[in-house]
C-alpha atoms as a PDB file:
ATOM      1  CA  UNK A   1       0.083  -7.264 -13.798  1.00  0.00           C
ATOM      2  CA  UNK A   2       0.877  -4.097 -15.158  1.00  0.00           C
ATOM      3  CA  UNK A   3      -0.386  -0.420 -14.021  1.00  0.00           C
ATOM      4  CA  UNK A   4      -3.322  -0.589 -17.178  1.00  0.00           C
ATOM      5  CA  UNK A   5      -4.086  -3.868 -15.738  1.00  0.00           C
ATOM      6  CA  UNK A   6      -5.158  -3.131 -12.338  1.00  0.00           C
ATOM      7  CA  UNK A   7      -6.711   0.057 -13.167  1.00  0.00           C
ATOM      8  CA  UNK A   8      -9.102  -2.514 -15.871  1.00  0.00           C
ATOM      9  CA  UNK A   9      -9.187  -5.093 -13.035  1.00  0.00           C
ATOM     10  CA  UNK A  10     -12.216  -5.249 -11.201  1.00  0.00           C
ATOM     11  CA  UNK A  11     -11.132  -7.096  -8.219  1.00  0.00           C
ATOM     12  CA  UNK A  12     -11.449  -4.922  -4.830  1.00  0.00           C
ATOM     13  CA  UNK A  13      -8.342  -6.778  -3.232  1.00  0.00           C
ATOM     14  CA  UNK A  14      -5.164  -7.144  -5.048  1.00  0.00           C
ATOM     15  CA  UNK A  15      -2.037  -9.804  -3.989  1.00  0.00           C
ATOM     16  CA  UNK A  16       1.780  -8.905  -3.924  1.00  0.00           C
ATOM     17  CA  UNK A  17       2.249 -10.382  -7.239  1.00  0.00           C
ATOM     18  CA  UNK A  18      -0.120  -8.224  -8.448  1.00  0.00           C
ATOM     19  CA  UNK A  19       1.618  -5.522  -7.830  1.00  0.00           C
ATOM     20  CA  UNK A  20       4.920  -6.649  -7.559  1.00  0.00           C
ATOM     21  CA  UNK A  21       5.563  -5.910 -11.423  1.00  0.00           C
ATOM     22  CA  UNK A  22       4.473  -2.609 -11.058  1.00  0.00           C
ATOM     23  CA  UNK A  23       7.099  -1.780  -8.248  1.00  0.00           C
ATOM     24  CA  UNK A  24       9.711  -3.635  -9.887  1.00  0.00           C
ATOM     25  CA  UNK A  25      10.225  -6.270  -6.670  1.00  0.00           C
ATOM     26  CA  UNK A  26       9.601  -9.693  -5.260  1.00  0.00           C
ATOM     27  CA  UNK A  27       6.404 -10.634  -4.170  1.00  0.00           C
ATOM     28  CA  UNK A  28       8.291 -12.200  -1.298  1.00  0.00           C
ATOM     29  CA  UNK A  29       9.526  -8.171   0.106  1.00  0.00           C
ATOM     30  CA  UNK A  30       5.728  -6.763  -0.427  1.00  0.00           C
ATOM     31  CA  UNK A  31       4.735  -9.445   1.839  1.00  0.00           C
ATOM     32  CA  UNK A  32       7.420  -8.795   4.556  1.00  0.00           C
ATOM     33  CA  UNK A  33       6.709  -4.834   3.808  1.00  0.00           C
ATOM     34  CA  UNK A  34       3.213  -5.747   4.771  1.00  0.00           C
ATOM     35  CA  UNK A  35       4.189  -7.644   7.799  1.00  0.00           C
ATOM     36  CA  UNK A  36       6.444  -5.184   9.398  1.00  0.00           C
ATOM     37  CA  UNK A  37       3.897  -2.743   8.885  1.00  0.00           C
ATOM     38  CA  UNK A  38       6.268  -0.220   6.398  1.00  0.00           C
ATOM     39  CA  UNK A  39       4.139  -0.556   3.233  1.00  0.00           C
ATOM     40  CA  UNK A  40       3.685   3.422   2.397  1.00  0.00           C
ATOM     41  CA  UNK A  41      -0.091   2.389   0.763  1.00  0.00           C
ATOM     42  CA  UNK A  42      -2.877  -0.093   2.796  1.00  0.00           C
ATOM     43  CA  UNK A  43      -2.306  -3.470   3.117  1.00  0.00           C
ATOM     44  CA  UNK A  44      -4.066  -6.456   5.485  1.00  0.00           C
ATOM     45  CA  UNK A  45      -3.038  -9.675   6.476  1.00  0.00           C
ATOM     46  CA  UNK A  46      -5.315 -12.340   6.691  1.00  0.00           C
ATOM     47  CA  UNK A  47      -3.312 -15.384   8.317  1.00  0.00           C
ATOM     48  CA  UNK A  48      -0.064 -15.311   6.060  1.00  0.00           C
ATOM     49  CA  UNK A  49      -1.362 -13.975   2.973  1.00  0.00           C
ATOM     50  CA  UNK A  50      -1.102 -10.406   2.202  1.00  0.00           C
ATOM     51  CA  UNK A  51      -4.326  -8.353   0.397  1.00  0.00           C
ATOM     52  CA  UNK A  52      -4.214  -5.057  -0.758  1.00  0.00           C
ATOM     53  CA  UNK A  53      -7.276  -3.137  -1.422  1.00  0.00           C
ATOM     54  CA  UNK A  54      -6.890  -2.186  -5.000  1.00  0.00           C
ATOM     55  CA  UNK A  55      -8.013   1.526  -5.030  1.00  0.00           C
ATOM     56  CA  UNK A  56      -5.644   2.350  -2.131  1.00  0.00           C
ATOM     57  CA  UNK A  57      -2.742   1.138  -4.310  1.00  0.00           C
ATOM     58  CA  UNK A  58      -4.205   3.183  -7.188  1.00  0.00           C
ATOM     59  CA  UNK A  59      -4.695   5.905  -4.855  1.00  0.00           C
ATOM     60  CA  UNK A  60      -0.663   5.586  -3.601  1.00  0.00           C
ATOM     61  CA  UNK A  61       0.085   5.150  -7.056  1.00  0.00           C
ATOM     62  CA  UNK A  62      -1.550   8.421  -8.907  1.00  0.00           C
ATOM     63  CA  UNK A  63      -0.242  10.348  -5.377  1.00  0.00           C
ATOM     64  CA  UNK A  64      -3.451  11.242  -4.010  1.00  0.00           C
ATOM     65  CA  UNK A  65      -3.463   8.749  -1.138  1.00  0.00           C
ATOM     66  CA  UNK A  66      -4.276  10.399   2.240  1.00  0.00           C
ATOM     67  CA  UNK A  67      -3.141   7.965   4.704  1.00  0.00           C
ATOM     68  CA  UNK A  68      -0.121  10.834   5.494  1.00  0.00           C
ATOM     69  CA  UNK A  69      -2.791  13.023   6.010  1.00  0.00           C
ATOM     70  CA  UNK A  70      -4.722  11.262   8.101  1.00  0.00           C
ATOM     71  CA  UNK A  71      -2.310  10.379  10.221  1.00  0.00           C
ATOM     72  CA  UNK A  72      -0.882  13.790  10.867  1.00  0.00           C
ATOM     73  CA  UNK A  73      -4.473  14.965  11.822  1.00  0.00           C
ATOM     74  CA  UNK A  74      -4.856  12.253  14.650  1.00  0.00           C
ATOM     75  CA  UNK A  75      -1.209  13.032  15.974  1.00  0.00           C
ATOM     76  CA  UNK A  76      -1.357  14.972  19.553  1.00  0.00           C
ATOM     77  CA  UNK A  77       1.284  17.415  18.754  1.00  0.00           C
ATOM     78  CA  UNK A  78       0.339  17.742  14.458  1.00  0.00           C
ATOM     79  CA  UNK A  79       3.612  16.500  13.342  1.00  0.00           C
ATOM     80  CA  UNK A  80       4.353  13.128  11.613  1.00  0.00           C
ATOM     81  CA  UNK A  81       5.195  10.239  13.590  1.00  0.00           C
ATOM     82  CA  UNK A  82       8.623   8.799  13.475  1.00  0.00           C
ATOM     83  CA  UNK A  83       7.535   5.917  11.442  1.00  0.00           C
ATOM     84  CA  UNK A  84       5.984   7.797   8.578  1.00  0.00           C
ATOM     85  CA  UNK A  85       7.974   7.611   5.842  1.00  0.00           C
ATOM     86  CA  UNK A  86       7.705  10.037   2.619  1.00  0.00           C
ATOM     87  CA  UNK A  87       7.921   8.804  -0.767  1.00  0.00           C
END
């Protein structure tokens, strides 16, 4: 799918070949990403497949995704934890 498409799309959940064309990679290293935990946008595993809630990809996407935010707000000390990762 391309960007245009999944902004049209109406489905809440999107797949790693959804996206994949968008990020220029395999499927196959979105769902590993996922798996490992080191995808910088939302992503759950449900058994082996790999969903990805469609606005928080938009959200990663068009740079006003929070997660970093979030995340340096629940740290004890305020900084970001060594597996944050900036983009």
């Amino acid at each position: 799918m391309t960007l245009e498409q999944i902004r049209a799309s109406d489905k809440d959940f999107l797949i790693p070949a959804d996206i994949a064309e968008v990020l220029d990679c395999n499927p196959h290293s979105i769902r590993i990403e996922a798996a490992n935990g080191t995808l910088p946008f939302h992503a759950i595993r449900v058994g082996s497949r790999t969903k990805i809630p469609r606005m928080a990809f938009l959200a990663w996407m068009d740079g006003t995704d929070t997660n970093e935010n979030r995340a340096i707000a629940s740290s004890a000390d305020g900084q970001p934890g060594a597996d944050q990762t900036e983009r």
